[in-house]
N, C-alpha and C. Protein backbone atom coordinates (compact mmCIF):
# COMPACT_ATOMS: atom_id res chain seq x y z
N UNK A 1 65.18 -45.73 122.00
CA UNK A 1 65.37 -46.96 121.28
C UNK A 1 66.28 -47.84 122.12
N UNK A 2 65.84 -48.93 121.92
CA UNK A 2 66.71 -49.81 123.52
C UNK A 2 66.98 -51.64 122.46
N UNK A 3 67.98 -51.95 122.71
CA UNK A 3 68.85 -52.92 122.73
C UNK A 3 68.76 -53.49 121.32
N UNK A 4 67.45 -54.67 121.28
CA UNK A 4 67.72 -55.46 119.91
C UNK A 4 66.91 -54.72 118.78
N UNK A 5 66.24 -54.00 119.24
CA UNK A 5 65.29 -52.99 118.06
C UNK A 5 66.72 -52.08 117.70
N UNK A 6 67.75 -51.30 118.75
CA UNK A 6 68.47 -50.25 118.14
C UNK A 6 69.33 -50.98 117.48
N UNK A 7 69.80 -52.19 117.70
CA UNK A 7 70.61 -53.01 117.11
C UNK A 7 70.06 -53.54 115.32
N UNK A 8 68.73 -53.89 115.83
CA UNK A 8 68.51 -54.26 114.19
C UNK A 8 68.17 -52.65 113.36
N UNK A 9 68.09 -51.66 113.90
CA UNK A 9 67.90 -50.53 113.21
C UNK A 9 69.46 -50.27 113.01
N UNK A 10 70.32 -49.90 113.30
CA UNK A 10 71.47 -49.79 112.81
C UNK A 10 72.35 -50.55 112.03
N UNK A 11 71.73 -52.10 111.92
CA UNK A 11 72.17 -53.18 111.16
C UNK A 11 71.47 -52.62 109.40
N UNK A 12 69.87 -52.49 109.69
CA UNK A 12 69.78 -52.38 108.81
C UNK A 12 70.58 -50.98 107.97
N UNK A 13 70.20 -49.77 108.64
CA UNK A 13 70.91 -48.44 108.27
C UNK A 13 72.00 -48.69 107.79
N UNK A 14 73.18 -49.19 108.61
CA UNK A 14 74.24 -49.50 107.82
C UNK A 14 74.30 -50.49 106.47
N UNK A 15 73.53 -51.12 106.21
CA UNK A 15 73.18 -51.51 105.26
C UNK A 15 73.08 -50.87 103.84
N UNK A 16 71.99 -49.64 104.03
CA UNK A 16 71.52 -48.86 103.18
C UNK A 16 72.81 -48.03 103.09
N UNK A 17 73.20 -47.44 104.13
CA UNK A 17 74.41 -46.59 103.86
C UNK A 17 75.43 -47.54 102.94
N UNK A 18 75.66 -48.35 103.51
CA UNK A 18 77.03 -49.02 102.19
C UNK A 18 76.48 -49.32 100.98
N UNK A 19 75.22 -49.44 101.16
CA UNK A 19 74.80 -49.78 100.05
C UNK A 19 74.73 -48.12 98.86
N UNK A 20 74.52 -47.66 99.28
CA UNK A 20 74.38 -46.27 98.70
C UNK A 20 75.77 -45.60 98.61
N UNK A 21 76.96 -46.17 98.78
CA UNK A 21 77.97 -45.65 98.67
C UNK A 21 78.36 -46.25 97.32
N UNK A 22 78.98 -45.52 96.43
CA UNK A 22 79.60 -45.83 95.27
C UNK A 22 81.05 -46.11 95.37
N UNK A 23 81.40 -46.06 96.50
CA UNK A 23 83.44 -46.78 96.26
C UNK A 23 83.42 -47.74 97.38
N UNK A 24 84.53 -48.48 96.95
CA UNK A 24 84.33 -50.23 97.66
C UNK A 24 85.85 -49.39 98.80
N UNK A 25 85.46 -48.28 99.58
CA UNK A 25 86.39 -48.22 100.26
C UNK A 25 86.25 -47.79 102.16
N UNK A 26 86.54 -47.80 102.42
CA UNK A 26 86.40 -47.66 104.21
C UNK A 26 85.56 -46.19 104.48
N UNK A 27 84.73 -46.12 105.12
CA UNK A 27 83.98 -44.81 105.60
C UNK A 27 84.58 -44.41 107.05
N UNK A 28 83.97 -43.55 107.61
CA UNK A 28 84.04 -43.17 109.11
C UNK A 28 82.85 -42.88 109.82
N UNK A 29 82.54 -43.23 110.87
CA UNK A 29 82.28 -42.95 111.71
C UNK A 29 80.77 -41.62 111.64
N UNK A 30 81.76 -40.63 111.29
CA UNK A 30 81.66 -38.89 111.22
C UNK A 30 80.69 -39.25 110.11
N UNK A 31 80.72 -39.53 108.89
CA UNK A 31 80.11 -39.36 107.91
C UNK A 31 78.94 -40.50 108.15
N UNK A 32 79.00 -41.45 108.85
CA UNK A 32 77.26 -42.23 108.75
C UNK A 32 76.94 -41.76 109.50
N UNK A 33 77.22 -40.84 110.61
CA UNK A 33 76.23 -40.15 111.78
C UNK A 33 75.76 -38.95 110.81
N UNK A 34 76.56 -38.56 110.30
CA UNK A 34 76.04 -37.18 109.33
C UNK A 34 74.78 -38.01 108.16
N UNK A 35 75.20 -39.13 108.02
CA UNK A 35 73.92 -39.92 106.74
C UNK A 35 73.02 -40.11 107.85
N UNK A 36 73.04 -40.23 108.98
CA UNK A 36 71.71 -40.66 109.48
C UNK A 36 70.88 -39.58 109.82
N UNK A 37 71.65 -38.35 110.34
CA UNK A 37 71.07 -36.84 110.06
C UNK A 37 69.95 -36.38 108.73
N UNK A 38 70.87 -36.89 108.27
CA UNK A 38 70.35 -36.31 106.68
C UNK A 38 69.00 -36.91 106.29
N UNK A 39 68.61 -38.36 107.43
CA UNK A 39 67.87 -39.15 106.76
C UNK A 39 66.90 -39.36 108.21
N UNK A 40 66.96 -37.92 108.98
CA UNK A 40 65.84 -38.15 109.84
C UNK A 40 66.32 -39.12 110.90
N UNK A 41 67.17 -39.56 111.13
CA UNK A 41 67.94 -40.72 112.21
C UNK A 41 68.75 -40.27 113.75
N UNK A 42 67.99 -38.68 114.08
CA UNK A 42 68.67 -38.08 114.73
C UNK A 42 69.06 -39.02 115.95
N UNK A 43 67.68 -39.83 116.60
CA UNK A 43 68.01 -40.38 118.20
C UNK A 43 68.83 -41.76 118.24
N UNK A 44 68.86 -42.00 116.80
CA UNK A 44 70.08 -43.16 116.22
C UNK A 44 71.34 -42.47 116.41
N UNK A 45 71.36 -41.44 115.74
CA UNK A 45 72.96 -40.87 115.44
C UNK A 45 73.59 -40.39 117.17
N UNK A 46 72.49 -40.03 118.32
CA UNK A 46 72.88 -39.55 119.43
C UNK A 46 72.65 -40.49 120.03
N UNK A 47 72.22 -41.51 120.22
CA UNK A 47 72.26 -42.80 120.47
C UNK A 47 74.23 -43.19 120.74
N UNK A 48 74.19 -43.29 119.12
CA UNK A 48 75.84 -44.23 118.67
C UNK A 48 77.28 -42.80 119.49
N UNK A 49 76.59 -41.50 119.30
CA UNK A 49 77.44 -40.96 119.48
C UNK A 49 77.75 -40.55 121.48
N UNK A 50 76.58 -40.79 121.96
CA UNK A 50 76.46 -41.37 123.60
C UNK A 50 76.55 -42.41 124.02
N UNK A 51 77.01 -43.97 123.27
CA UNK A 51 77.62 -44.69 123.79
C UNK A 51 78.71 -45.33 123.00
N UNK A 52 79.97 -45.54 123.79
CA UNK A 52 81.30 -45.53 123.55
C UNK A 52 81.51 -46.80 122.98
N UNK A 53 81.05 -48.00 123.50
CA UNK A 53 80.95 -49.04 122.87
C UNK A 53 80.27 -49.50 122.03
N UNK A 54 79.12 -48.72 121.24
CA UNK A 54 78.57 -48.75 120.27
C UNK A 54 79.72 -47.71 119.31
N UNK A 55 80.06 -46.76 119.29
CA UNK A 55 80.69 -45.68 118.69
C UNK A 55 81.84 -46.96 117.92
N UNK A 56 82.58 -47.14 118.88
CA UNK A 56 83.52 -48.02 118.38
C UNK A 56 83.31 -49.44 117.75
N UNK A 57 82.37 -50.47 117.91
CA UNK A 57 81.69 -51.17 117.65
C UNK A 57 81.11 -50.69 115.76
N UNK A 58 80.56 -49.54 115.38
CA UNK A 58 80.71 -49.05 114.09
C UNK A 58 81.87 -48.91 113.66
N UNK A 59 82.70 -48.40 114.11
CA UNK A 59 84.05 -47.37 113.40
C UNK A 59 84.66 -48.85 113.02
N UNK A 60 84.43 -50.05 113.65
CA UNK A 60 85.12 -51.11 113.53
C UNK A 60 84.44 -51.44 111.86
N UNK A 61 83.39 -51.68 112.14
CA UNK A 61 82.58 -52.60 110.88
C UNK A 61 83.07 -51.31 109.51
N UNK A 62 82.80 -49.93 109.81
CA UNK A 62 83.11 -49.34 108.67
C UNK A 62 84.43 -48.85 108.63
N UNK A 63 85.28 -49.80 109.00
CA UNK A 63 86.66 -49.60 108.31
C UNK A 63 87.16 -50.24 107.62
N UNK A 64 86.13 -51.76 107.54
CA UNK A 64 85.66 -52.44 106.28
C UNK A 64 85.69 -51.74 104.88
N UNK A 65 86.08 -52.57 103.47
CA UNK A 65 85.45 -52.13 102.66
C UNK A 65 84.06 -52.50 102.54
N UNK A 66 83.25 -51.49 101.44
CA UNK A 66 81.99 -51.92 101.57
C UNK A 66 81.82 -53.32 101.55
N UNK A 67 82.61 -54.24 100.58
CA UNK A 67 82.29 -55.59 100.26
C UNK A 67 82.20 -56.26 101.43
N UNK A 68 83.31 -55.68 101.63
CA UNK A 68 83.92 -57.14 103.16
C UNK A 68 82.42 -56.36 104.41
N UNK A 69 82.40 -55.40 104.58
CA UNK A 69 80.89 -55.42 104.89
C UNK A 69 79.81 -55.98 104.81
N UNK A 70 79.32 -55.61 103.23
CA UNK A 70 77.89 -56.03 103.19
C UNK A 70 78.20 -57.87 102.89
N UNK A 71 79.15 -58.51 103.37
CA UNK A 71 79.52 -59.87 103.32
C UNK A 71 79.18 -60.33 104.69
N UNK A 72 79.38 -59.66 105.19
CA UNK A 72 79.21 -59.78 106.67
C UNK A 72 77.78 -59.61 106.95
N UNK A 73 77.02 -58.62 106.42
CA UNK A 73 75.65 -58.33 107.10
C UNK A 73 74.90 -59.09 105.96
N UNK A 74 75.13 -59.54 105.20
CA UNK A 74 74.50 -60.66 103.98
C UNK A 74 74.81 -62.22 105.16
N UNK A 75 75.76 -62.45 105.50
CA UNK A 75 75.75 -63.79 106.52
C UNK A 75 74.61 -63.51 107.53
N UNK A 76 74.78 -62.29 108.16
CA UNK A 76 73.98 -62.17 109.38
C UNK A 76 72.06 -62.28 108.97
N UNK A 77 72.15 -61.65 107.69
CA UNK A 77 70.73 -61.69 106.88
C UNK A 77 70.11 -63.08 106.80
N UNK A 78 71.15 -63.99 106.47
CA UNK A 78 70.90 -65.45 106.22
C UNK A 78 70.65 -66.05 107.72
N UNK A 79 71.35 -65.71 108.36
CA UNK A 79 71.42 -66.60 109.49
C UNK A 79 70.11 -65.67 110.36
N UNK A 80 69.65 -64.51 110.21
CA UNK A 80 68.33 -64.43 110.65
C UNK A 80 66.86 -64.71 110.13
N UNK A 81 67.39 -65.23 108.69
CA UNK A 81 65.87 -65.91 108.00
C UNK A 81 65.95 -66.84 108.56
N UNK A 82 66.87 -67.46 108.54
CA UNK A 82 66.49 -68.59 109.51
C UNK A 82 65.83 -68.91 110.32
N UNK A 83 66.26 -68.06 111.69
CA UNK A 83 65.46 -68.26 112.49
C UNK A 83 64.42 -67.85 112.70
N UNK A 84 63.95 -66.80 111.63
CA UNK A 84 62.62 -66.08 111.46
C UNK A 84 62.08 -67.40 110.65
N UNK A 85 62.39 -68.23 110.08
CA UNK A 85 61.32 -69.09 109.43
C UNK A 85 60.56 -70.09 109.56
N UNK A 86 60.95 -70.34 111.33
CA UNK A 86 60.49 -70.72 112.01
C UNK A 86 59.62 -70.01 113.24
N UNK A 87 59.40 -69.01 113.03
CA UNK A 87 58.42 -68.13 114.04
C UNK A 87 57.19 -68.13 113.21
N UNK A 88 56.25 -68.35 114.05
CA UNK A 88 54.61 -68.35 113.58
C UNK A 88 54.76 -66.63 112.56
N UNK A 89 54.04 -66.47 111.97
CA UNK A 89 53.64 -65.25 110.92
C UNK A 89 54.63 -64.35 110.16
N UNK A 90 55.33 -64.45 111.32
CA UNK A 90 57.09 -63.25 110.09
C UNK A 90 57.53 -64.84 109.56
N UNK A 91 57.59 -65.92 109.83
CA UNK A 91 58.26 -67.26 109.53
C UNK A 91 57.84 -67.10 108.03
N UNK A 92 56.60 -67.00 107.35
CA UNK A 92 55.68 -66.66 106.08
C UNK A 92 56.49 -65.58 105.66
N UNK A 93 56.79 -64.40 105.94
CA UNK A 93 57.11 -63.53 105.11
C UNK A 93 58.86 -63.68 105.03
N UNK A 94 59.50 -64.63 105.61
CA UNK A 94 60.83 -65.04 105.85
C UNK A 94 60.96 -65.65 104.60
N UNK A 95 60.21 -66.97 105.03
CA UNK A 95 60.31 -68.00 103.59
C UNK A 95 59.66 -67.36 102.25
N UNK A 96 58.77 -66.43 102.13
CA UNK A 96 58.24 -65.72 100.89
C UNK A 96 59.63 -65.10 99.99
N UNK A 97 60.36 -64.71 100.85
CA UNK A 97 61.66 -63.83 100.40
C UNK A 97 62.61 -64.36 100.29
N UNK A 98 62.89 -65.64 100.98
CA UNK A 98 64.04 -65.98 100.92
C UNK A 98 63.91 -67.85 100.53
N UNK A 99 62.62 -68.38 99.59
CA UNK A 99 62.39 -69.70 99.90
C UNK A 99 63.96 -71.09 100.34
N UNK A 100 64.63 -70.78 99.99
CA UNK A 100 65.68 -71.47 100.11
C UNK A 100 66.17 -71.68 101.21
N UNK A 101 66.19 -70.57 102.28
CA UNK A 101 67.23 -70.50 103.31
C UNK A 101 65.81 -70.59 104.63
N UNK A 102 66.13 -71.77 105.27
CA UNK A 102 65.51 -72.20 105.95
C UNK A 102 65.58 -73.44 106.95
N UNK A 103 65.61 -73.37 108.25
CA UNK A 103 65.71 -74.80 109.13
C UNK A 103 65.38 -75.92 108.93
N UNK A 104 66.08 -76.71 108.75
CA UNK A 104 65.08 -77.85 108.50
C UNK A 104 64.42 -78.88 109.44
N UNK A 105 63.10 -79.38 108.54
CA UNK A 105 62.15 -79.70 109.76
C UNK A 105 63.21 -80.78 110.85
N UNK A 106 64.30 -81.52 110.36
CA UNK A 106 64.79 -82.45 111.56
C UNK A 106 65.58 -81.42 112.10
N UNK A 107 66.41 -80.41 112.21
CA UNK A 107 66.75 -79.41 112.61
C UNK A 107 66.16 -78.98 113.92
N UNK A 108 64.79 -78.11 113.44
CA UNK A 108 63.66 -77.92 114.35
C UNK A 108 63.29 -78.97 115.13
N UNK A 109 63.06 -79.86 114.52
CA UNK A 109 62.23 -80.94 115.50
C UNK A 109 63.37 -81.26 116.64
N UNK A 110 64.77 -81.09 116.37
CA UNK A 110 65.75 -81.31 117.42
C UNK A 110 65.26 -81.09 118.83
N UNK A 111 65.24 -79.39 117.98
CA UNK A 111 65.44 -78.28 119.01
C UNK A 111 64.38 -78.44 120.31
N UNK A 112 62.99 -78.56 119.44
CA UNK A 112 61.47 -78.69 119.84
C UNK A 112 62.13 -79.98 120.75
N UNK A 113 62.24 -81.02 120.66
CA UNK A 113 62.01 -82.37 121.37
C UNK A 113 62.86 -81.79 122.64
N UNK A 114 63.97 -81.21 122.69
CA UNK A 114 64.87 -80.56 123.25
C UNK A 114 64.18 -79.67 124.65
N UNK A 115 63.71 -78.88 124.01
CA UNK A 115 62.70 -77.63 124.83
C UNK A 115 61.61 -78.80 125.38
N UNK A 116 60.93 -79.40 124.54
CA UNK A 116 59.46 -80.12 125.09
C UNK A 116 60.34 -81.17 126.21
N UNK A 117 61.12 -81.90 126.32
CA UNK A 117 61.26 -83.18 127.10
C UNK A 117 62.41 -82.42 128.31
N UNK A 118 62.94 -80.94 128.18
CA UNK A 118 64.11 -79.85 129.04
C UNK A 118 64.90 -81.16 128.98
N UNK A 119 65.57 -81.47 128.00
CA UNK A 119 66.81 -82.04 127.55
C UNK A 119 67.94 -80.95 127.90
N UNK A 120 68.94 -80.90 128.43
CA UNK A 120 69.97 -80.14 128.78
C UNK A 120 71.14 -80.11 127.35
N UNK A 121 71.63 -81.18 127.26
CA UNK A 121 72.61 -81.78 125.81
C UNK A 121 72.41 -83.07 125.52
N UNK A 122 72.97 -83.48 124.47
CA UNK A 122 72.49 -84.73 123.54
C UNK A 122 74.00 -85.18 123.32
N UNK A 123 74.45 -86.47 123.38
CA UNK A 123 75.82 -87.06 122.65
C UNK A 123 75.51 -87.45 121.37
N UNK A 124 76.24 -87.16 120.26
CA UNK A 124 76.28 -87.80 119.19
C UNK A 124 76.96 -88.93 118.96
N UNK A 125 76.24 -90.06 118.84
CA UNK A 125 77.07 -91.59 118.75
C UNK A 125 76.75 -92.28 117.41
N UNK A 126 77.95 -92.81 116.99
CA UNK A 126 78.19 -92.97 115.48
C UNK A 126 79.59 -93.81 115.65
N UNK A 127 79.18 -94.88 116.05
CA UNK A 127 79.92 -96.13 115.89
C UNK A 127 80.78 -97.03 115.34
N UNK A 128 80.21 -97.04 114.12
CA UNK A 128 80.70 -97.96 113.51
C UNK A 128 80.33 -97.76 112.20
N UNK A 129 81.10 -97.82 110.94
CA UNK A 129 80.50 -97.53 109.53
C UNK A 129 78.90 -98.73 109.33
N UNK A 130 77.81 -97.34 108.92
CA UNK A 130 76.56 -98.79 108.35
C UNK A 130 75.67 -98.47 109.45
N UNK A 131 76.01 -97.98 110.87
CA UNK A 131 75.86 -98.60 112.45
C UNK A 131 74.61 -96.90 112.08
N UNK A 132 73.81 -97.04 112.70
CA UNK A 132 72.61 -96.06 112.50
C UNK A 132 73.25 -95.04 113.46
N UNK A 133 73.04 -94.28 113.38
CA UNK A 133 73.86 -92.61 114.13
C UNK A 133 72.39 -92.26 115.38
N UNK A 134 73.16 -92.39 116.45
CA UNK A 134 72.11 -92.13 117.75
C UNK A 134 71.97 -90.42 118.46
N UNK A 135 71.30 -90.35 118.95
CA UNK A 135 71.38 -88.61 119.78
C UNK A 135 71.14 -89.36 121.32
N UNK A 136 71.87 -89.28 122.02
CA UNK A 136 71.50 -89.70 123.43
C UNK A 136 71.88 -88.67 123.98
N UNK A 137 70.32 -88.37 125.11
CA UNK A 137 70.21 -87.37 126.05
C UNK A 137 70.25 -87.48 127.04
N UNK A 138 71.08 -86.68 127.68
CA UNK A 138 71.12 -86.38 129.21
C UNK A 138 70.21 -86.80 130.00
N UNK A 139 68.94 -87.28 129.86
CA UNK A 139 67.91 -87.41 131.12
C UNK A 139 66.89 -88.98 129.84
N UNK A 140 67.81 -89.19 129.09
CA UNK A 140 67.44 -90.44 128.61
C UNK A 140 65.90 -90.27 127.77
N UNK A 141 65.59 -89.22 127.46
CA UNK A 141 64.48 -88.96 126.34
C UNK A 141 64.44 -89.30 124.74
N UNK A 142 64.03 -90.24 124.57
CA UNK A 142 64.72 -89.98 122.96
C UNK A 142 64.26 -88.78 122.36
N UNK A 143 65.31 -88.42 121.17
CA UNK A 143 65.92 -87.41 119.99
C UNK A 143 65.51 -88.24 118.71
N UNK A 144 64.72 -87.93 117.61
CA UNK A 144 64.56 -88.74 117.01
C UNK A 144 65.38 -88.61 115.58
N UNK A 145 66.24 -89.10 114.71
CA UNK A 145 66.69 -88.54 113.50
C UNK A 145 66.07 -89.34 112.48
N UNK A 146 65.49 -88.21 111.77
CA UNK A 146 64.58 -88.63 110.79
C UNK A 146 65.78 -88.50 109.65
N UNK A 147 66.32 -88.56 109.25
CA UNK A 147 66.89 -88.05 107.87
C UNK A 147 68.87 -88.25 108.38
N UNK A 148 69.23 -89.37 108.33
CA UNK A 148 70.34 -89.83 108.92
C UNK A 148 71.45 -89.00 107.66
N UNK A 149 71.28 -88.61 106.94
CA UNK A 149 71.96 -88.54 105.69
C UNK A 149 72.25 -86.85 105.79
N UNK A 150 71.55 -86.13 106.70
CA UNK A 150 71.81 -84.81 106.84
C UNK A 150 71.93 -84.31 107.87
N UNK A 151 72.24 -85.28 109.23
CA UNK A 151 72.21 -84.89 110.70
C UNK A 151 73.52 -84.19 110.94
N UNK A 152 74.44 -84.65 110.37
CA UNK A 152 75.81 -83.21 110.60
C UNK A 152 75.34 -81.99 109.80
N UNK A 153 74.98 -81.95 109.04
CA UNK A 153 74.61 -80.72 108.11
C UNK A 153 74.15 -79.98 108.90
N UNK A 154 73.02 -80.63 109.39
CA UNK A 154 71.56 -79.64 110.35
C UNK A 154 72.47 -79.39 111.66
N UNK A 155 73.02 -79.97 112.74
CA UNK A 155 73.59 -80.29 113.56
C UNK A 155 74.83 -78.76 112.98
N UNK A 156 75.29 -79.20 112.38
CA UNK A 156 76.68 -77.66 111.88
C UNK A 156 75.89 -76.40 111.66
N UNK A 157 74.41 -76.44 111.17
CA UNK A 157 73.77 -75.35 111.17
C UNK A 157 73.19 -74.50 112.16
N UNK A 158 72.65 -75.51 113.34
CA UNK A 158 72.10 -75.33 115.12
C UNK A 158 73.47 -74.82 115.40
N UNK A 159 75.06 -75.34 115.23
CA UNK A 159 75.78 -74.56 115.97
C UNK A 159 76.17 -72.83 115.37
N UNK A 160 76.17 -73.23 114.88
CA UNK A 160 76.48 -72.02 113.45
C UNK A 160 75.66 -70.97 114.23
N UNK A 161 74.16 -71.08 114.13
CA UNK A 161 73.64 -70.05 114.74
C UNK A 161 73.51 -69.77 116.19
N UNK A 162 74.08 -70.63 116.65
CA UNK A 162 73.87 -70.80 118.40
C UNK A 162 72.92 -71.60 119.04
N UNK A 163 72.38 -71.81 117.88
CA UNK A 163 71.29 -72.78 118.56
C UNK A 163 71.55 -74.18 119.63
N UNK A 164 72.02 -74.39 119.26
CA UNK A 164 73.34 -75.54 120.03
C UNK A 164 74.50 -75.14 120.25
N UNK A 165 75.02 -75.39 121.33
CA UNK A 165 76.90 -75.63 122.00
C UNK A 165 77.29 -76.93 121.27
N UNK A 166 78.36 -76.95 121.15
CA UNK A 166 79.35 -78.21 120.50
C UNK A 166 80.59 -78.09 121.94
N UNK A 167 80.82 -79.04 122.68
CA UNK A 167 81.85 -79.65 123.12
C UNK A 167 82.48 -81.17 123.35
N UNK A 168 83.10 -81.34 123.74
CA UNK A 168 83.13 -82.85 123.49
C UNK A 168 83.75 -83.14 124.74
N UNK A 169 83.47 -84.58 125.14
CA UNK A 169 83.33 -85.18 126.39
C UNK A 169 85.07 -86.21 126.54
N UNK A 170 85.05 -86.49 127.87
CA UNK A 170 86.28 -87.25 128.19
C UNK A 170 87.06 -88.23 126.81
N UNK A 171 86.07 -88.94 126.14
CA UNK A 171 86.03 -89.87 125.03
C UNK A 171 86.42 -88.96 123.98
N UNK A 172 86.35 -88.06 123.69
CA UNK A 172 86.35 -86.84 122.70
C UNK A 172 84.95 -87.10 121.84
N UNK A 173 83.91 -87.39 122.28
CA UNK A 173 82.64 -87.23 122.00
C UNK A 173 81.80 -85.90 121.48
N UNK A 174 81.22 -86.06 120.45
CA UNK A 174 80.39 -84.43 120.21
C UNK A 174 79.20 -84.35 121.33
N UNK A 175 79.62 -83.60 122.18
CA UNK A 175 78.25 -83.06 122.67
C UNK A 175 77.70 -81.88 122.11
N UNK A 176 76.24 -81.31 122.17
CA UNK A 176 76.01 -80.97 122.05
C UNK A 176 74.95 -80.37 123.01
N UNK A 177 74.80 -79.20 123.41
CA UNK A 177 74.07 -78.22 124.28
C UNK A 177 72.87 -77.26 123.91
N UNK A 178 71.99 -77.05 124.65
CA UNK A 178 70.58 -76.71 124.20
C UNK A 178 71.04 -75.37 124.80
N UNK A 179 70.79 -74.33 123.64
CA UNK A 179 70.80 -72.56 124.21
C UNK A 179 70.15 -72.27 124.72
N UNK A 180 70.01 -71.40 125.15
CA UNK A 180 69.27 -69.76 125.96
C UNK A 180 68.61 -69.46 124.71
N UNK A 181 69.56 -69.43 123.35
CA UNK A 181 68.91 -68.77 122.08
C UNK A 181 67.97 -69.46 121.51
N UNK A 182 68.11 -70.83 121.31
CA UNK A 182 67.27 -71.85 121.35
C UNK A 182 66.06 -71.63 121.92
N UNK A 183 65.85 -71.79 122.92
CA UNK A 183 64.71 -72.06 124.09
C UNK A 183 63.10 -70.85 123.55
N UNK A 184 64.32 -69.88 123.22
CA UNK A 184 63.35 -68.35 122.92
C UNK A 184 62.94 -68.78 121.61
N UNK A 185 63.17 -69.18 121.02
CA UNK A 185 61.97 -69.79 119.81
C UNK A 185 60.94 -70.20 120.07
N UNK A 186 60.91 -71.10 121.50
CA UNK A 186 59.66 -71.98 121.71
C UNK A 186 59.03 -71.32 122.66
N UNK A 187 59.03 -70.14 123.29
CA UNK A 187 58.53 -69.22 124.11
C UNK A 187 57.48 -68.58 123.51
N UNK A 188 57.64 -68.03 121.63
CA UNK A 188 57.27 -67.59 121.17
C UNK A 188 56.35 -68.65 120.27
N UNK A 189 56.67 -69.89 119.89
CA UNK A 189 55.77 -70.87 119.71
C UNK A 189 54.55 -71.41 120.39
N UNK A 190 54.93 -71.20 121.86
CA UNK A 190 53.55 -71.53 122.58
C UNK A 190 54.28 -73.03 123.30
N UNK A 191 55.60 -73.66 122.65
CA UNK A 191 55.77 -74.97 122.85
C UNK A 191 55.96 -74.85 124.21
């Protein structure tokens, strides 16, 4: 089992394990390698217990209580419908389960215009109260904002998940930066 498959298999496992625990109190280590035993998870459990930075990387999350846990992997849940709800065919079974939590189309269309025109970063310019809110790009492509009334929202959500960098320029300007994480959406789109 190798990288983001062992990663989302132990995301989920730990999941089920806290979830199946009846006290809101810290586990170890010892005892979810012994639950993953129990549950057929042997090349998981020798997996976590042959590498050191995974080993510790758990012992961290379950020294959590369960709550403050499954709080944590409930954010991470959200923030991967997301980006599943925009992938052709799991995108359907994303939004089936979760209709609410989802990119929105000016969001996406950012990203897309972004990838389609290899926009590098975008300035956010916002002038003057009334004054229409601009995206100016690096290589002078327009960014189009359809929906002026929710472009920080969407914009706080691209950074949130990585989808975008946020830094700001000499002026103290929002820039904003097109990911690596980004890009791999549209790889898988065909864009």
């Amino acid at each position: 089992m190798e990288g983001v498959t062992a990663f989302t298999t132990i995301v989920s496992l730990l999941s089920a394990y806290t979830t199946g625990r009846t006290v809101d109190q810290a586990a170890d280590l010892q005892e979810f390698t012994t639950w993953l035993n129990e549950h057929n998870h042997y090349e998981l459990s020798k997996l976590i217990k042959d590498n050191y930075k995974t080993s510790v990387s758990i012992k961290a999350l379950l020294s959590q209580t369960r709550s403050e846990l499954n709080d944590q992997l409930d954010s991470l849940a959200t923030a991967t419908t997301l980006l599943a709800s925009r992938l052709p065919n799991i995108g359907d079974l994303a939004r089936s389960l979760e209709p609410t939590v989802e990119i929105s189309n000016q969001a996406y269309n950012i990203l897309k215009g972004m990838s389609q025109e290899k926009i590098e970063y975008f300035i956010f310019v916002d002038e003057m109260v009334g004054a229409e809110i601009r995206l100016i790009s690096n290589n002078g492509k327009p960014l189009e904002i359809i929906e002026q009334q929710f472009i920080r929202d969407d914009l706080n959500t691209l950074v949130e998940l990585g989808l975008l960098g946020l830094r700001y320029n000499d002026s103290g300007g929002e820039v904003y930066d097109f990911t690596r994480a980004a890009s791999r959406l549209f790889v898988e789109d065909g864009d």
